[in-house]
C-alpha atoms as a PDB file:
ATOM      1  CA  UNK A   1      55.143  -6.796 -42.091  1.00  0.00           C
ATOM      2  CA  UNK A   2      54.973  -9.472 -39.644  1.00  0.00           C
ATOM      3  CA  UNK A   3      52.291 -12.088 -39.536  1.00  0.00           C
ATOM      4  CA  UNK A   4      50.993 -13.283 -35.941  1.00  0.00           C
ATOM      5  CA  UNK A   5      49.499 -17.239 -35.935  1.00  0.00           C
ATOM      6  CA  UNK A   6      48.011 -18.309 -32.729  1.00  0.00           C
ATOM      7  CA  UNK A   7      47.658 -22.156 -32.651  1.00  0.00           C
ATOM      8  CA  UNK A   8      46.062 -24.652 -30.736  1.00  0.00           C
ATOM      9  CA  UNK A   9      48.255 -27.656 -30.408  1.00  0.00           C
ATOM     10  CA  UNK A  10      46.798 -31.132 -29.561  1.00  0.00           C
ATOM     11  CA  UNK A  11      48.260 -34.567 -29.051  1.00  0.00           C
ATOM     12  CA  UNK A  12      47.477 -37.317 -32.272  1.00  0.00           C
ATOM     13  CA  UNK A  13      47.520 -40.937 -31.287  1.00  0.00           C
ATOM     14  CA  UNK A  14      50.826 -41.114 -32.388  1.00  0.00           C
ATOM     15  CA  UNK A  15      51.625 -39.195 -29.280  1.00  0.00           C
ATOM     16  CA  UNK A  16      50.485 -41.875 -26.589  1.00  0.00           C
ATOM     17  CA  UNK A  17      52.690 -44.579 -28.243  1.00  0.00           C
ATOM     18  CA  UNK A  18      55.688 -42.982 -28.146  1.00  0.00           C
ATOM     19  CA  UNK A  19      58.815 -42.787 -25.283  1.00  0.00           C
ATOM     20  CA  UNK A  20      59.434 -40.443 -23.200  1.00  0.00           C
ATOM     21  CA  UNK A  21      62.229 -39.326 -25.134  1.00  0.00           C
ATOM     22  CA  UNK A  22      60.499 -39.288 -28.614  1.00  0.00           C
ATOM     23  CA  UNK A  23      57.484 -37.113 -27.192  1.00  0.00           C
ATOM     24  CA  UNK A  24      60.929 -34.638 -26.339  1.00  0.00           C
ATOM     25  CA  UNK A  25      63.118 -34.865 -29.865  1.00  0.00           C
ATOM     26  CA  UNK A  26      59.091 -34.108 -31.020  1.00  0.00           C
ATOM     27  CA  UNK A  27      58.612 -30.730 -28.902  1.00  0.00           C
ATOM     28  CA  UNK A  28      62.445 -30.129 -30.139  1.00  0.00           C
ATOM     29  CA  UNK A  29      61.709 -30.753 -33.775  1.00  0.00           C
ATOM     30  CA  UNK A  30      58.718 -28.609 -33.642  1.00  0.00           C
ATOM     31  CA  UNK A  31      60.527 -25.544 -32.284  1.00  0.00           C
ATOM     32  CA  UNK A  32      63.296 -26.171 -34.566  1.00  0.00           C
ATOM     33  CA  UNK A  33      60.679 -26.073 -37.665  1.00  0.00           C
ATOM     34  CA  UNK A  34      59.775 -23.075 -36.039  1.00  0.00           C
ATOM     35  CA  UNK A  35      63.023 -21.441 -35.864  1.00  0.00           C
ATOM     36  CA  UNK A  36      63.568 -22.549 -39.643  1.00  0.00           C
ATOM     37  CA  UNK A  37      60.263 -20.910 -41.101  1.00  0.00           C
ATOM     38  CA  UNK A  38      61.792 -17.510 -39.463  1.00  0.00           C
ATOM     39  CA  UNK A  39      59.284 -17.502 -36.456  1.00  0.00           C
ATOM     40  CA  UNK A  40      59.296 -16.890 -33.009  1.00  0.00           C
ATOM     41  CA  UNK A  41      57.059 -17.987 -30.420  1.00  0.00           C
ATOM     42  CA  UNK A  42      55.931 -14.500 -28.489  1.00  0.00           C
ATOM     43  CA  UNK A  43      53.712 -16.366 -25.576  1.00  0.00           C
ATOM     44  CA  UNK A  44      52.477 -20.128 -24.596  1.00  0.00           C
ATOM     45  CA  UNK A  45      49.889 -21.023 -22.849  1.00  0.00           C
ATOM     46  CA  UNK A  46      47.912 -24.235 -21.304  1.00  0.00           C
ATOM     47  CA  UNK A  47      44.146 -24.286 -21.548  1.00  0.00           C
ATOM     48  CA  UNK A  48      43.133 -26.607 -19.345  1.00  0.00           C
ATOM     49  CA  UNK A  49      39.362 -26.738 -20.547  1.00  0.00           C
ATOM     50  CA  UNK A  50      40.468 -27.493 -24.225  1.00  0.00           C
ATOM     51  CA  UNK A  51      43.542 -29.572 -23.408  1.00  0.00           C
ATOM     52  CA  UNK A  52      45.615 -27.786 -25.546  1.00  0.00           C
ATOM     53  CA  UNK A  53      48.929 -25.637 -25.596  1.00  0.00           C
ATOM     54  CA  UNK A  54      47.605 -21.961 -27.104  1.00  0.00           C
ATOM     55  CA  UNK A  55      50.930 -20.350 -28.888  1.00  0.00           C
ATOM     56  CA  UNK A  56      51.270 -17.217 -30.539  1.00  0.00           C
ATOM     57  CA  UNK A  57      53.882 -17.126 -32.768  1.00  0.00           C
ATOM     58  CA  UNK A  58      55.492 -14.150 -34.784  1.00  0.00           C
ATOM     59  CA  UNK A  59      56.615 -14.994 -38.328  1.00  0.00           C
ATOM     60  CA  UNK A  60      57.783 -12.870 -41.628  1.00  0.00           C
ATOM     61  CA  UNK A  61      54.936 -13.484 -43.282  1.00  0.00           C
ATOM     62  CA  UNK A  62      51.728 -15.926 -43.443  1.00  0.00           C
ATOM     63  CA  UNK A  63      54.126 -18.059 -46.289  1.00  0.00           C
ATOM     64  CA  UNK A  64      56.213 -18.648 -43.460  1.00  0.00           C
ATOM     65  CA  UNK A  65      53.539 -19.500 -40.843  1.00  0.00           C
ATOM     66  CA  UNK A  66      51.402 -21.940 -42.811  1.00  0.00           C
ATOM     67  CA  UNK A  67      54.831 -24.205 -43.774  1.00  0.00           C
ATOM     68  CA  UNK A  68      55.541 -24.054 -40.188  1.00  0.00           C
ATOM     69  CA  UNK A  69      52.211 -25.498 -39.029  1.00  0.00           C
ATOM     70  CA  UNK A  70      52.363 -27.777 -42.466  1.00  0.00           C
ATOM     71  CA  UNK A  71      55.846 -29.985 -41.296  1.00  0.00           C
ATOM     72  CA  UNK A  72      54.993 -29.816 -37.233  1.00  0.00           C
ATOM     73  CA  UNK A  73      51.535 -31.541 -38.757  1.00  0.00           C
ATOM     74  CA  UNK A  74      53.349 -33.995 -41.022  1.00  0.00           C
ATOM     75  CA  UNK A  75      55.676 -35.249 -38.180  1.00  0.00           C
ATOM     76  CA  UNK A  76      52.780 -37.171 -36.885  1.00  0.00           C
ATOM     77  CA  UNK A  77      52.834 -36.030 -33.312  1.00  0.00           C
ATOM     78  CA  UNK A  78      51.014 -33.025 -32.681  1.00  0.00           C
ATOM     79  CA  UNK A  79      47.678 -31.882 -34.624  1.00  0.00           C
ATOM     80  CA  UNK A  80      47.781 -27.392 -34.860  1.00  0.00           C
ATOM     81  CA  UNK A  81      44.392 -25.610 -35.500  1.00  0.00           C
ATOM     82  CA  UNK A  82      45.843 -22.464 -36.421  1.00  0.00           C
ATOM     83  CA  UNK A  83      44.701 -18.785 -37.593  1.00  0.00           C
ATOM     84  CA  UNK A  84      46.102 -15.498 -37.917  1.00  0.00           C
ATOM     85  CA  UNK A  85      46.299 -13.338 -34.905  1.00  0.00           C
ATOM     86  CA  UNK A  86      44.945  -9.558 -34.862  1.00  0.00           C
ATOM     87  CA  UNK A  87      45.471  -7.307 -31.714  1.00  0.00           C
ATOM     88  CA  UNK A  88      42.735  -6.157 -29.914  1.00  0.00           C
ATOM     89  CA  UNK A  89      43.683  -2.640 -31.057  1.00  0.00           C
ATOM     90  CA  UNK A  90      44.110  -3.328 -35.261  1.00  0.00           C
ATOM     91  CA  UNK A  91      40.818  -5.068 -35.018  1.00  0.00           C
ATOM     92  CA  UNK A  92      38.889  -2.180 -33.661  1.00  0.00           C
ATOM     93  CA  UNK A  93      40.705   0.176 -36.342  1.00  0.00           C
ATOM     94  CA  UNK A  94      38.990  -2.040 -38.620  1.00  0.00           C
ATOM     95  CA  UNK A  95      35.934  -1.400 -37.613  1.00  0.00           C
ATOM     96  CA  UNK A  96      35.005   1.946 -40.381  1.00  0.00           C
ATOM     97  CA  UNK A  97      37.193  -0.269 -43.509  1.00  0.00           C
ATOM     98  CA  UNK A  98      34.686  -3.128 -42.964  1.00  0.00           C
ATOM     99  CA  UNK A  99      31.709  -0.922 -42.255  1.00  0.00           C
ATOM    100  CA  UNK A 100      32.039   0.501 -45.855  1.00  0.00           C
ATOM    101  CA  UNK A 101      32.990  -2.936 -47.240  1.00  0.00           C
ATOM    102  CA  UNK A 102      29.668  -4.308 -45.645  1.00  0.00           C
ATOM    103  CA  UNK A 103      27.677  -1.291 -46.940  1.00  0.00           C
ATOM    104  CA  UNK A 104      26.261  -1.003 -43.075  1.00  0.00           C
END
């Protein structure tokens, strides 16, 4: 079964220091770790209010996602605060399972 991760990518200091062209073999090396861990990024998005990019990305399995967000983070560039995604929909169908699991 796949395994969603939506991330929230910020810049670390390292990013401010670096060329133009390093901040770009960065964004390249990130979607290339991607790409290697199996995933594929399903939608990107800036939030202006956080200063962040917001990704979801689709990958095998969680494995998968948490190397992926593991060696974009040791790079030194970018800093991901990342979680697994649940649609809308599979939450709600959740609802009775954790109901009986809360005893409420």
């Amino acid at each position: 079964m796949a395994h969603l991760s939506a991330s929230k990518l910020t810049f670390s200091p390292a990013w401010g220091s670096m060329s133009s062209e390093d901040q770009t073999a960065e964004q390249v090396a990130a979607l290339g770790i991607v790409t290697a861990c199996g995933g594929e990024v399903k939608a990107q998005y800036v939030l202006t209010t956080d200063s962040c990019l917001f990704t979801v990305t689709e990958y095998p399995n969680e494995d998968a996602a948490l190397k992926s967000a593991l060696a974009i983070t040791r790079r030194g560039a970018f800093v991901l605060t990342t979680q697994r995604a649940v649609s809308l929909e599979d939450f709600m169908g959740m609802d009775e399972e954790i109901r009986k699991i809360a005893g409420k």
